[in-house]
Protein backbone atom coordinates (compact mmCIF):
# COMPACT_ATOMS: atom_id res chain seq x y z
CA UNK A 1 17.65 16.97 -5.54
CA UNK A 2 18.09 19.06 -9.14
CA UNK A 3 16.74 16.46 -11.62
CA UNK A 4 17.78 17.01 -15.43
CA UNK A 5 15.45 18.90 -17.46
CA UNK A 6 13.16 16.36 -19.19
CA UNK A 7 11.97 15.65 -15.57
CA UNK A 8 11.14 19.03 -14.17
CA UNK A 9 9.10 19.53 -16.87
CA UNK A 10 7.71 16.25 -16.43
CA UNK A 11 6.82 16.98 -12.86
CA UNK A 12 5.59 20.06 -13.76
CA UNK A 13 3.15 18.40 -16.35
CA UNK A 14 2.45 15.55 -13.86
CA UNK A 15 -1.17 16.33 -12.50
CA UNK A 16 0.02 14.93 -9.02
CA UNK A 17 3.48 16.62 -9.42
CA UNK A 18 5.45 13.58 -8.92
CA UNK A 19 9.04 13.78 -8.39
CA UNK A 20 10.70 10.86 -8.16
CA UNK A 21 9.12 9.75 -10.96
CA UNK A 22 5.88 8.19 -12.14
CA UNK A 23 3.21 6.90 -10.07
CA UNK A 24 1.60 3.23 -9.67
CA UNK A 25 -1.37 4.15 -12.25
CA UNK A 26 0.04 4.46 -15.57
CA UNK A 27 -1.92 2.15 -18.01
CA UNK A 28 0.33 -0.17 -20.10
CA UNK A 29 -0.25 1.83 -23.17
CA UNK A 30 1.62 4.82 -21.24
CA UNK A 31 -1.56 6.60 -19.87
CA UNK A 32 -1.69 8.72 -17.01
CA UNK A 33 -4.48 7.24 -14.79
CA UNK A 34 -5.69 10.76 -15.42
CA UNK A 35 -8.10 10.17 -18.38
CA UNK A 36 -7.04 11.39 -21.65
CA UNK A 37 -3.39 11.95 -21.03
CA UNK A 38 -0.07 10.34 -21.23
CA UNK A 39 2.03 10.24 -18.38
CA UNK A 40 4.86 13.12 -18.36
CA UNK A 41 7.46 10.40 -17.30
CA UNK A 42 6.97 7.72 -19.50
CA UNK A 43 8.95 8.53 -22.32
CA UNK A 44 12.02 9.49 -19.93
CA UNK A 45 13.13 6.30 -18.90
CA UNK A 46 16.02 6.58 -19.23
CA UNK A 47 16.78 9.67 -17.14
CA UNK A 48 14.71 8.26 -14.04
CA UNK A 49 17.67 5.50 -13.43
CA UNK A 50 19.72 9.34 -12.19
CA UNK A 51 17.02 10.11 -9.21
CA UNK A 52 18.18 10.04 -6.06
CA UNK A 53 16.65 11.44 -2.58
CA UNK A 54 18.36 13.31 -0.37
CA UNK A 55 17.58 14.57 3.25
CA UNK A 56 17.26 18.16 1.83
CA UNK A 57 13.91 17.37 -0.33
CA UNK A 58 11.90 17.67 3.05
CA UNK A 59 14.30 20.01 4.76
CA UNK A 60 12.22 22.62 6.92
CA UNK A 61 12.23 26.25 5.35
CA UNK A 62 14.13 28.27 7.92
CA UNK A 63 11.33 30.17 9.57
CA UNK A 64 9.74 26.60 10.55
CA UNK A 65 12.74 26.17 12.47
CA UNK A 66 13.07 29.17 14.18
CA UNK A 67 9.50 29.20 14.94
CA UNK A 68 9.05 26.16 16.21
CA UNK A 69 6.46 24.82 14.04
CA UNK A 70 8.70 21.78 12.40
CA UNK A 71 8.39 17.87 12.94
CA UNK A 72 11.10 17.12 14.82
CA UNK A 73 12.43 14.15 14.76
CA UNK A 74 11.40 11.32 17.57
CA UNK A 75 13.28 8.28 18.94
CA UNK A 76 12.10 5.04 17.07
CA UNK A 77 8.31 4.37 18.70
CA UNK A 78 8.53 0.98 20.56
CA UNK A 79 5.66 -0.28 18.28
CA UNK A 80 7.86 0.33 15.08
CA UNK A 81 10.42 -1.65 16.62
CA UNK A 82 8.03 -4.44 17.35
CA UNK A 83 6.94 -4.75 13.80
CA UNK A 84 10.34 -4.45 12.11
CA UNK A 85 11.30 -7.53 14.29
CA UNK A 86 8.16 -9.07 12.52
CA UNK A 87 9.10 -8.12 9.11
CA UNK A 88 12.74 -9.13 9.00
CA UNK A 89 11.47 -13.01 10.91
CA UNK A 90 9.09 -13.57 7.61
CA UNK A 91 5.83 -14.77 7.02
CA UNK A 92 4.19 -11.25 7.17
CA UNK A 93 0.16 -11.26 6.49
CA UNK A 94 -1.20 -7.82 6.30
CA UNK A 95 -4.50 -6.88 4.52
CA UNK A 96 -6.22 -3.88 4.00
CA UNK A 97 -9.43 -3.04 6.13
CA UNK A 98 -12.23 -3.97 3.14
CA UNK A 99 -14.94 -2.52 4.55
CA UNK A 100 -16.72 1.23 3.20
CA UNK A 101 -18.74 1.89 6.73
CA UNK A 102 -17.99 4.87 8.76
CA UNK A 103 -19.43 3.31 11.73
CA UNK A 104 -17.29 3.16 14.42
CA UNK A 105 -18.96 0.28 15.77
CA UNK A 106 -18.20 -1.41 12.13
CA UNK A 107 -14.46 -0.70 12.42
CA UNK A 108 -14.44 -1.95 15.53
CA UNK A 109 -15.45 -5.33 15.18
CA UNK A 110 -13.56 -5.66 12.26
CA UNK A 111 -10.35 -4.62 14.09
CA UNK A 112 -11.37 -7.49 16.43
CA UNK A 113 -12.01 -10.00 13.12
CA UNK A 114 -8.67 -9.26 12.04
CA UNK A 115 -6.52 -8.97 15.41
CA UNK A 116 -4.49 -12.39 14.29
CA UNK A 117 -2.67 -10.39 11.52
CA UNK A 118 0.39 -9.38 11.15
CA UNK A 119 -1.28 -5.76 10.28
CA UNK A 120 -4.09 -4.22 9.22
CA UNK A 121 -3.96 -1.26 7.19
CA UNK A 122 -6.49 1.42 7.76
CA UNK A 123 -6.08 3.67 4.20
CA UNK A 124 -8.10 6.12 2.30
CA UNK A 125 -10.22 4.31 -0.09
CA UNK A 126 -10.37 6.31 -3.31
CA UNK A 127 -13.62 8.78 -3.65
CA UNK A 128 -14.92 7.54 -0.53
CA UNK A 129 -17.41 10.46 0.56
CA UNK A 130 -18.60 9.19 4.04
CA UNK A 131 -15.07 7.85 5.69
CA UNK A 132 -13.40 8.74 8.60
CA UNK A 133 -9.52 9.79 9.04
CA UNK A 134 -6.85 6.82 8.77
CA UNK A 135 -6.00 8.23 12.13
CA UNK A 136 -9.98 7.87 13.82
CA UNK A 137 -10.02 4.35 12.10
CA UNK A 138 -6.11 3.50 13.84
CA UNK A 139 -7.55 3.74 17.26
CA UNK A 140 -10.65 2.36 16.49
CA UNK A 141 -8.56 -1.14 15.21
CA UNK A 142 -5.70 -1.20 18.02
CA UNK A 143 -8.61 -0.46 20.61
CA UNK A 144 -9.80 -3.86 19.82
CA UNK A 145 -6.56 -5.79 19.01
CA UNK A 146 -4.87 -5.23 15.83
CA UNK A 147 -1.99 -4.10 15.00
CA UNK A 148 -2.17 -0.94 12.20
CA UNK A 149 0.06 0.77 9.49
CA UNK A 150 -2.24 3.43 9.05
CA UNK A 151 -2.55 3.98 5.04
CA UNK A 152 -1.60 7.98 4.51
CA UNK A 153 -2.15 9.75 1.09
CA UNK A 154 -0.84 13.19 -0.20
CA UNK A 155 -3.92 13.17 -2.16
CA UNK A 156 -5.67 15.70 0.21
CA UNK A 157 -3.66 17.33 2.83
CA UNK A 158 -0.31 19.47 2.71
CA UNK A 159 2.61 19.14 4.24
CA UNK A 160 1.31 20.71 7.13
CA UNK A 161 -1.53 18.48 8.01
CA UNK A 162 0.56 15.26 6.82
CA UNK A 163 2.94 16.41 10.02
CA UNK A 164 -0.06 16.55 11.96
CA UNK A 165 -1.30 13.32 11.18
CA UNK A 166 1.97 11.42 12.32
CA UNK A 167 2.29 13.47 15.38
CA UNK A 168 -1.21 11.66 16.01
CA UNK A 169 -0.29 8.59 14.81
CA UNK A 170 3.11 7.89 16.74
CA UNK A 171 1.25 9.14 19.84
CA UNK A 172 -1.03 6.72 19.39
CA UNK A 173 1.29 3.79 19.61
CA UNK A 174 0.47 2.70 16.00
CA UNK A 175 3.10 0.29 14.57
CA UNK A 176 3.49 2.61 11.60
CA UNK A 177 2.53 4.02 8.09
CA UNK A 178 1.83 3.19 4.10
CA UNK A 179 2.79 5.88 2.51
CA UNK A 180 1.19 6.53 -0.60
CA UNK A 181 0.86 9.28 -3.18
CA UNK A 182 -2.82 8.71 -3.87
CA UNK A 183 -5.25 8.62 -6.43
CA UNK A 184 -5.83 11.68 -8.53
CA UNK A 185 -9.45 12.62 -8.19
CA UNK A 186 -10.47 12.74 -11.72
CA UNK A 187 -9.54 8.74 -11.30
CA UNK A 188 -12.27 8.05 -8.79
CA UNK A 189 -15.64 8.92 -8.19
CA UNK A 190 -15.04 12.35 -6.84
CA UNK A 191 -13.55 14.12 -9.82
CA UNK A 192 -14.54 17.52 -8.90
CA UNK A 193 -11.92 17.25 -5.64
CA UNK A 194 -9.48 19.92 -5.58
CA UNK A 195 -6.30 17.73 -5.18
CA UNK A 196 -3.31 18.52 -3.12
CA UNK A 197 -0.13 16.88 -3.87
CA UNK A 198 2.14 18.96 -1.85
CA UNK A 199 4.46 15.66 -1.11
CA UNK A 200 4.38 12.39 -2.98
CA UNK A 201 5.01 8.67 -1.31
CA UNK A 202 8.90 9.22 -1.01
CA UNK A 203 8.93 12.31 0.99
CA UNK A 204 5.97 11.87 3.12
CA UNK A 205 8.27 8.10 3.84
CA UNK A 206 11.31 9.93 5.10
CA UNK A 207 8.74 12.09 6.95
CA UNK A 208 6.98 9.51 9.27
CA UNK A 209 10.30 8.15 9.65
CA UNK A 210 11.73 10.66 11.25
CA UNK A 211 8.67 10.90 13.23
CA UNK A 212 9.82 7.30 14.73
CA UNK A 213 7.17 5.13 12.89
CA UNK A 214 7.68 2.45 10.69
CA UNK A 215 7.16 3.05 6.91
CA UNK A 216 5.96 1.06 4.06
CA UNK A 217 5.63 1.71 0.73
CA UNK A 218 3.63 0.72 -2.23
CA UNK A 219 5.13 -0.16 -5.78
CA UNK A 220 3.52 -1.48 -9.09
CA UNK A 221 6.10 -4.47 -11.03
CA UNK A 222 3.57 -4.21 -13.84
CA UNK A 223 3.41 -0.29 -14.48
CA UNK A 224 5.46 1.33 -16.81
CA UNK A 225 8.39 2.02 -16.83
CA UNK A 226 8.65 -1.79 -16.00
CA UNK A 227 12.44 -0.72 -15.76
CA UNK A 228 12.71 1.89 -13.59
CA UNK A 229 9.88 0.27 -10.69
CA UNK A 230 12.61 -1.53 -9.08
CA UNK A 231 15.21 1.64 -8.80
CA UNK A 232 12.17 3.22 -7.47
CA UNK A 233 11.25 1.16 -4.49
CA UNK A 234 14.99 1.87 -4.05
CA UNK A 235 14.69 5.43 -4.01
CA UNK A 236 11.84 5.13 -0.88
CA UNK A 237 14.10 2.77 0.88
CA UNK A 238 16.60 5.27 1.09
CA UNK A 239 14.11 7.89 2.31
CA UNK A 240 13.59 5.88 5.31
CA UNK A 241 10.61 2.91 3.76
CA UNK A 242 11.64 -0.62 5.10
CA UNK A 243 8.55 -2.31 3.76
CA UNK A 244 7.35 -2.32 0.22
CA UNK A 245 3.77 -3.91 -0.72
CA UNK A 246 3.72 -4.91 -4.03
CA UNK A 247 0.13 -3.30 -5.97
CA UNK A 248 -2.28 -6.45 -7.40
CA UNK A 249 -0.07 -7.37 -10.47
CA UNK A 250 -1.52 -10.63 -10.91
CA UNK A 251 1.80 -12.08 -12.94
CA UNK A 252 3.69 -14.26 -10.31
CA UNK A 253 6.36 -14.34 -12.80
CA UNK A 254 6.76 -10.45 -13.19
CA UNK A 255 6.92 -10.80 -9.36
CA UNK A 256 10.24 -12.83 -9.48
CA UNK A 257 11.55 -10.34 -11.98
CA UNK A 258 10.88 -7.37 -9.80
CA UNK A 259 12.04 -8.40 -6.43
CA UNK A 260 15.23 -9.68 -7.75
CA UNK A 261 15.74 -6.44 -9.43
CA UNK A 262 15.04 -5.13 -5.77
CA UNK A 263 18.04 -7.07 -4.58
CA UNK A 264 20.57 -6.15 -6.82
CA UNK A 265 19.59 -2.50 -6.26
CA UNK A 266 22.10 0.09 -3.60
CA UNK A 267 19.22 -0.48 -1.11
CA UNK A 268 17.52 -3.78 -1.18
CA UNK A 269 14.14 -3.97 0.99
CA UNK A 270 11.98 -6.62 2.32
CA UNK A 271 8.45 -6.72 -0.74
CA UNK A 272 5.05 -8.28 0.43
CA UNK A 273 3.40 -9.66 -2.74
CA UNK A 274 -0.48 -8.40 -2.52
CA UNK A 275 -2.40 -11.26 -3.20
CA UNK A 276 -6.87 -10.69 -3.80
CA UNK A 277 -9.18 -11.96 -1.80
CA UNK A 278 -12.29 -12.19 -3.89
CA UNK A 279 -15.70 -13.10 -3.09
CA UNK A 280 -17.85 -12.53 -5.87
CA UNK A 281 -17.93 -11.61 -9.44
CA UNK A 282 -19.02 -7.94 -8.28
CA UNK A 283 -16.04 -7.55 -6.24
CA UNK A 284 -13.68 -8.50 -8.71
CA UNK A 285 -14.81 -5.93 -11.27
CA UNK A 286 -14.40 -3.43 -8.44
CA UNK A 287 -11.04 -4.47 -7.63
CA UNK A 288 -9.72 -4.44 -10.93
CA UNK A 289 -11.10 -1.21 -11.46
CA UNK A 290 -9.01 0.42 -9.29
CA UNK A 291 -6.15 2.56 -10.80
CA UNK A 292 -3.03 -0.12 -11.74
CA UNK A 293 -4.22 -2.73 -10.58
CA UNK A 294 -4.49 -6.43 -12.46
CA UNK A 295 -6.12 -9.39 -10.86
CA UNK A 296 -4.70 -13.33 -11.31
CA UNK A 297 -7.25 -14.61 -14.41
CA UNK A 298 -7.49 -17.73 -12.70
CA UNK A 299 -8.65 -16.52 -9.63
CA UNK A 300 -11.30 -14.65 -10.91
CA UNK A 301 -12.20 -17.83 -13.30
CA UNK A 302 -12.26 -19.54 -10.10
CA UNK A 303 -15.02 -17.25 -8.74
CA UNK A 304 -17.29 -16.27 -11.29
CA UNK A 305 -17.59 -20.29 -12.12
CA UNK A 306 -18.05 -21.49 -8.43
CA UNK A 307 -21.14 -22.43 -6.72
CA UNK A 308 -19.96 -20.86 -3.50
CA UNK A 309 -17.41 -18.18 -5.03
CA UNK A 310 -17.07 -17.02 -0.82
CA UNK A 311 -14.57 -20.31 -0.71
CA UNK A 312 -13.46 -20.50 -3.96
CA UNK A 313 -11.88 -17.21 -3.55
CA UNK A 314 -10.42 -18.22 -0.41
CA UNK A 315 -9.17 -21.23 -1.46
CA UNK A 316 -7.70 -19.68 -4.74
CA UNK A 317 -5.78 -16.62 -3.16
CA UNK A 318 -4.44 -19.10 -0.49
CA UNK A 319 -3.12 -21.30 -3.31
CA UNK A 320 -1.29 -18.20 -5.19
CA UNK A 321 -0.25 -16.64 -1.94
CA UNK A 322 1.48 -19.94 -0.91
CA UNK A 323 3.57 -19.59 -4.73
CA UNK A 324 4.07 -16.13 -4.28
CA UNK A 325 5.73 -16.87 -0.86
CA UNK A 326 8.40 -19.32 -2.65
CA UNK A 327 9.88 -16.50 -4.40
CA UNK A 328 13.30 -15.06 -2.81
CA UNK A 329 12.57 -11.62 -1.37
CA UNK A 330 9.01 -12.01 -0.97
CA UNK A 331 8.67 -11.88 2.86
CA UNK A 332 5.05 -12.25 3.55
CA UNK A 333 1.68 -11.74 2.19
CA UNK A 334 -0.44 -8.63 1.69
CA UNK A 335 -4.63 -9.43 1.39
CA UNK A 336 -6.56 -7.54 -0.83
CA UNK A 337 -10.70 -7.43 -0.23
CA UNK A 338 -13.35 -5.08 -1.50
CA UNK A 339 -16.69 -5.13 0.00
CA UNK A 340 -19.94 -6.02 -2.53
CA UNK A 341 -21.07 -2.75 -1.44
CA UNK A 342 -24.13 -1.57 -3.57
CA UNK A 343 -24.51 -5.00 -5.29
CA UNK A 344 -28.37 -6.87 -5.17
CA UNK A 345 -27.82 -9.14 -1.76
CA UNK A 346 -24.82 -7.93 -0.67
CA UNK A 347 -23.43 -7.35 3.15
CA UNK A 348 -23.37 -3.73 3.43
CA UNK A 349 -21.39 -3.70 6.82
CA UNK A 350 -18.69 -5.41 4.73
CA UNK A 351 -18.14 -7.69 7.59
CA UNK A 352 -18.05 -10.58 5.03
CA UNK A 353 -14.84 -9.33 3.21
CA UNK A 354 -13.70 -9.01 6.60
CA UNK A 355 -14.54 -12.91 7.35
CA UNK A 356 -12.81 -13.90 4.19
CA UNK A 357 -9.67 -11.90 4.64
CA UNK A 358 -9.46 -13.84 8.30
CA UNK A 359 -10.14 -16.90 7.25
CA UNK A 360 -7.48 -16.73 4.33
CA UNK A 361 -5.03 -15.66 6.60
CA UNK A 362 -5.83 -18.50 9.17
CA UNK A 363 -4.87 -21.10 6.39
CA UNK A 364 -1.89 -18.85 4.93
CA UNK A 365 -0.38 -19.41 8.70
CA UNK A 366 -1.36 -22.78 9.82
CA UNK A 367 0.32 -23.90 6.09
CA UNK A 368 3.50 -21.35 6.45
CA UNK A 369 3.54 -23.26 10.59
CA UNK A 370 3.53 -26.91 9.30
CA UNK A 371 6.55 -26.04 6.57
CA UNK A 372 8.39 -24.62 9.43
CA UNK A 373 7.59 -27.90 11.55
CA UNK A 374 8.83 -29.86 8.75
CA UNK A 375 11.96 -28.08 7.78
CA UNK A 376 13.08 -28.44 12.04
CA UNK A 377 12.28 -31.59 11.44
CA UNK A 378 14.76 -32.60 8.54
């Protein structure tokens, strides 16, 4: 792809060299979720609408091929298959795995917690020192009965190790991947990390699918520009993403703007609206700290007010998952936790988050099972 001018130098000024255009974190005023800059795309709207991918933006130099030393592409993994089925029949719940421990034993339980899922999603949480691979953390949750996506960022490996990591992951039998950009490091608590950036969120996509997962993506409705985010998602799509999980918004009705945007685009794709599972006032500072993300007000009214916040927060991300699901395009439900890790009192295993993300799944299904039973019914 040979963007127009304004946008190589924009990628060139990007401190995560996006190409495609800008990432998920740019603050409403414009801000790169670097601090104390303004994000290099932002004031090219405009020309973002001309982006397209093609095949040839992750094409192999030459001497990969005649080496040998290339991902070549693999037959569709039976596991992808299985979950594509599940995406396109509706009423996906995926979450992401909200605990911080890097004990295997931890994980493990957790995967067994949250086996009744549609996925779980074993990511990179943002300056997280003690963590293991998304990879380690994949077995660890199908060896005890989920099913993953394993979350993959470009934050800290090249293209190189990215290859290596879907190699592992397809071998695996994993269902498939999130790919993500990442957080820059001078956005989290690790700002002296050299980052990488070698690929961004649309190539590593057409990467892992040609290694024969399944790939989703993540987009933000909210982030500016609020025009180009659905043209965006498109862009992934056609790199090989079939999934898009929405970001935490917390605007139901910039939701039904977005995802009918997504269906009038060249390449529509099924969106899972993220919806937060909170369980304290702690948590929902942490949660809304992270880089463009905006939490419902009246769930986190709900929580700080409550006498038992563990169940208001259940009972309040149940009741706006259930409206986000009654908007066309929406095709299931993505659960985000955070752990009260650190906080006076809190469960440092993170088990609890765990236990709420179950139990507000449990409710999302038995209530998206009796609407079924009523509309065979009538």
């Amino acid at each position: 792809m040979t963007a127009p001018l304004p946008l190589r130098d924009a990628t060139q000024r990007c401190p995560k060299s996006m190409v495609y255009g800008p990432c998920g974190g740019v603050t409403l005023d414009g801000g790169c979720e670097v601090p104390g800059i303004r994000c290099s795309f932002v004031d090219h709207a405009a020309a973002l609408n001309g982006l397209a991918f093609s095949p040839d933006d992750v094409q192999a130099p030459a001497a990969a091929y005649d080496s040998g030393d290339m991902l070549h592409a693999r037959p569709r993994t039976a596991a992808a298959d299985e979950f594509a089925v599940l995406v396109e029949a509706g009423g996906v719940i995926t979450a992401d795995l909200p605990i911080r421990s890097a004990d295997p034993a931890v994980i493990t339980e957790a995967g067994a917690r949250l086996r009744e899922l549609t996925a779980v999603i074993a990511g990179e949480p943002p300056g997280l020192r003690d963590a293991l691979s998304p990879t380690h953390k994949a077995l660890l949750l199908t060896t005890a009965g989920s099913r993953v996506l394993a979350g993959l960022t470009c934050r800290d490996r090249n293209r190189v190790a990215l290859e290596g990591e879907l190699a592992a992951l397809a071998d695996l039998g994993v269902s498939g991947v999130l790919a993500v950009t990442g957080d820059h490091p001078a956005s989290t608590a690790l700002p002296q990390a050299r980052p990488v950036f070698d690929l961004d969120a649309t190539r590593l996509a057409a990467l892992a699918r040609r290694a024969g997962l399944f790939v989703a993506v993540a987009e933000q409705p909210t982030a500016p520009p609020v025009e180009y985010r659905p043209t965006r998602l498109a862009v992934k799509a056609r790199a090989g993403a079939e999934l898009g999980i929405l970001n935490l918004c917390g605007d139901i009705s910039a939701i039904t703007r977005f995802t009918a945007a997504v269906a009038a685009t060249a390449a529509p794709i099924h969106v899972l609206a993220s919806v937060p599972v909170v369980i304290s006032a702690a948590a929902a500072r942490r949660l809304a700290a992270l880089p463009g993300a905006a939490l419902p007000a009246d769930i986190v009214a709900a929580v700080t007010s409550a006498d038992d916040p563990v169940e208001a927060g259940i009972r309040s991300a149940v009741a706006w998952a259930r409206r986000a699901l009654t908007i066309p395009g929406v095709a299931g439900i993505h659960l985000s936790a955070i752990s009260d890790h650190g906080t006076a009192g809190a469960d440092a295993s993170g088990l609890a988050a765990v236990d709420a993300v179950a139990t507000t799944a449990a409710r999302l299904r038995a209530g998206i099972a009796s609407r079924a039973d009523e509309a065979g019914a009538a």
